[in-house]
Protein backbone atom coordinates (compact mmCIF):
# COMPACT_ATOMS: atom_id res chain seq x y z
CA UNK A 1 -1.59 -15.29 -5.70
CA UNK A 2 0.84 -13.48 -8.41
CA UNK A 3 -0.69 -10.84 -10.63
CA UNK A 4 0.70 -9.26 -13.08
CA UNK A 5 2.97 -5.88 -12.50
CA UNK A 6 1.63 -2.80 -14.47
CA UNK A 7 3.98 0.07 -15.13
CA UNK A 8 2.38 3.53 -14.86
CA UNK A 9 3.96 6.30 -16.24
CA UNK A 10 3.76 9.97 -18.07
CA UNK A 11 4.24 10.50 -21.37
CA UNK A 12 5.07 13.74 -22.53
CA UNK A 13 4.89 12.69 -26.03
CA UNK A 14 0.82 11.91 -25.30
CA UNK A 15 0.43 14.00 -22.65
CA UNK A 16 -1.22 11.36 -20.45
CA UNK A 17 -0.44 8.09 -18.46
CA UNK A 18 0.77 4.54 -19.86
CA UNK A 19 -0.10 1.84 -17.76
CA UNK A 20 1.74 -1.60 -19.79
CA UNK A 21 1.83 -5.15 -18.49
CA UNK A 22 5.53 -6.13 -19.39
CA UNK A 23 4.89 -9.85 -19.03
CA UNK A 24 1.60 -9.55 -21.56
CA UNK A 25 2.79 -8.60 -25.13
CA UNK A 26 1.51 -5.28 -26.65
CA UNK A 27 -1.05 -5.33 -23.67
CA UNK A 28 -0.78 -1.05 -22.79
CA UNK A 29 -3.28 1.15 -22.04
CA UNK A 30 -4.02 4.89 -21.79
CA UNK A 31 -5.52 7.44 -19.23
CA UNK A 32 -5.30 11.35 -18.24
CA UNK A 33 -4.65 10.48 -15.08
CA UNK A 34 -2.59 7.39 -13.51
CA UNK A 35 -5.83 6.08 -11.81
CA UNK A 36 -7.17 6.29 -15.46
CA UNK A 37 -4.34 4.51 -17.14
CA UNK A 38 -4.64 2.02 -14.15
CA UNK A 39 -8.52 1.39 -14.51
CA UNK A 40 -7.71 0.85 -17.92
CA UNK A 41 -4.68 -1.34 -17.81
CA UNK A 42 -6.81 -3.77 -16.03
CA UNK A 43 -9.57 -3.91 -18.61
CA UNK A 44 -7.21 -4.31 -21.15
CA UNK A 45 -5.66 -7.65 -19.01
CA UNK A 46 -9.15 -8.97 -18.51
CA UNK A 47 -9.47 -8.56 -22.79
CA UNK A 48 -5.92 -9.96 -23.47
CA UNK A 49 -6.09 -12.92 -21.25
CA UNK A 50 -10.15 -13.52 -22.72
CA UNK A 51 -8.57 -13.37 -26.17
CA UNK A 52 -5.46 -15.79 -25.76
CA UNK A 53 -7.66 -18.44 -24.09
CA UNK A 54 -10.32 -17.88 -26.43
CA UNK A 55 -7.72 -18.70 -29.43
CA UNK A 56 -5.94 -21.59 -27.18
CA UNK A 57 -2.71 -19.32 -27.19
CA UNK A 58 -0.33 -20.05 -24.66
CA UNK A 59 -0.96 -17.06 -21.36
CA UNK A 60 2.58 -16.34 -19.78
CA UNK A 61 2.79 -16.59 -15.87
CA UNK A 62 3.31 -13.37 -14.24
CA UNK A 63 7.29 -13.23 -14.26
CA UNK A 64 8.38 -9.26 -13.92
CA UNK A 65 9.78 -7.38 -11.59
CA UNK A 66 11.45 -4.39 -11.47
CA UNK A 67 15.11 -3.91 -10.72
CA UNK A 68 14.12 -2.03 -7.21
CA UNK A 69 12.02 -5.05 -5.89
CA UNK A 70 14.61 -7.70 -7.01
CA UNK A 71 17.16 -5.27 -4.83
CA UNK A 72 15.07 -4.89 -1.98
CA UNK A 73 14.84 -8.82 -1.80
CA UNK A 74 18.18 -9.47 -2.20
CA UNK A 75 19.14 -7.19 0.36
CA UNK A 76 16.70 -8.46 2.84
């Protein structure tokens, strides 16, 4: 099964970790630590995905990938 990517990274600007879900819209979290951001990156999914089928949106399939694994697959 697919899950979603999550991007983890520092931000100087908050001094702490951003964990986003790309294919999710506006669906981000925030943590002092990457674990943190991780941890809650995935309760902010769980809320996101709750929400849209609890309103009948439409929920994207997970579609992203970095550049990096689209390379590494081309090259295998």
């Amino acid at each position: 099964m697919k899950d979603y990517h999550i991007n983890i990274f520092y931000s100087e600007e908050d001094k702490g970790y951003i964990a986003d879900i790309p294919d999710l819209a506006h669906c981000s979290a925030f943590g002092d630590t990457p674990e943190d951001a991780l941890l809650q990156a995935l309760i902010a999914k769980k809320a996101w995905l709750e929400a849209a089928r609890a309103e009948g949106k439409p929920i994207p399939p997970p579609m992203y990938r970095p550049v990096i694994y689209q390379m590494a697959a081309a090259a295998g």
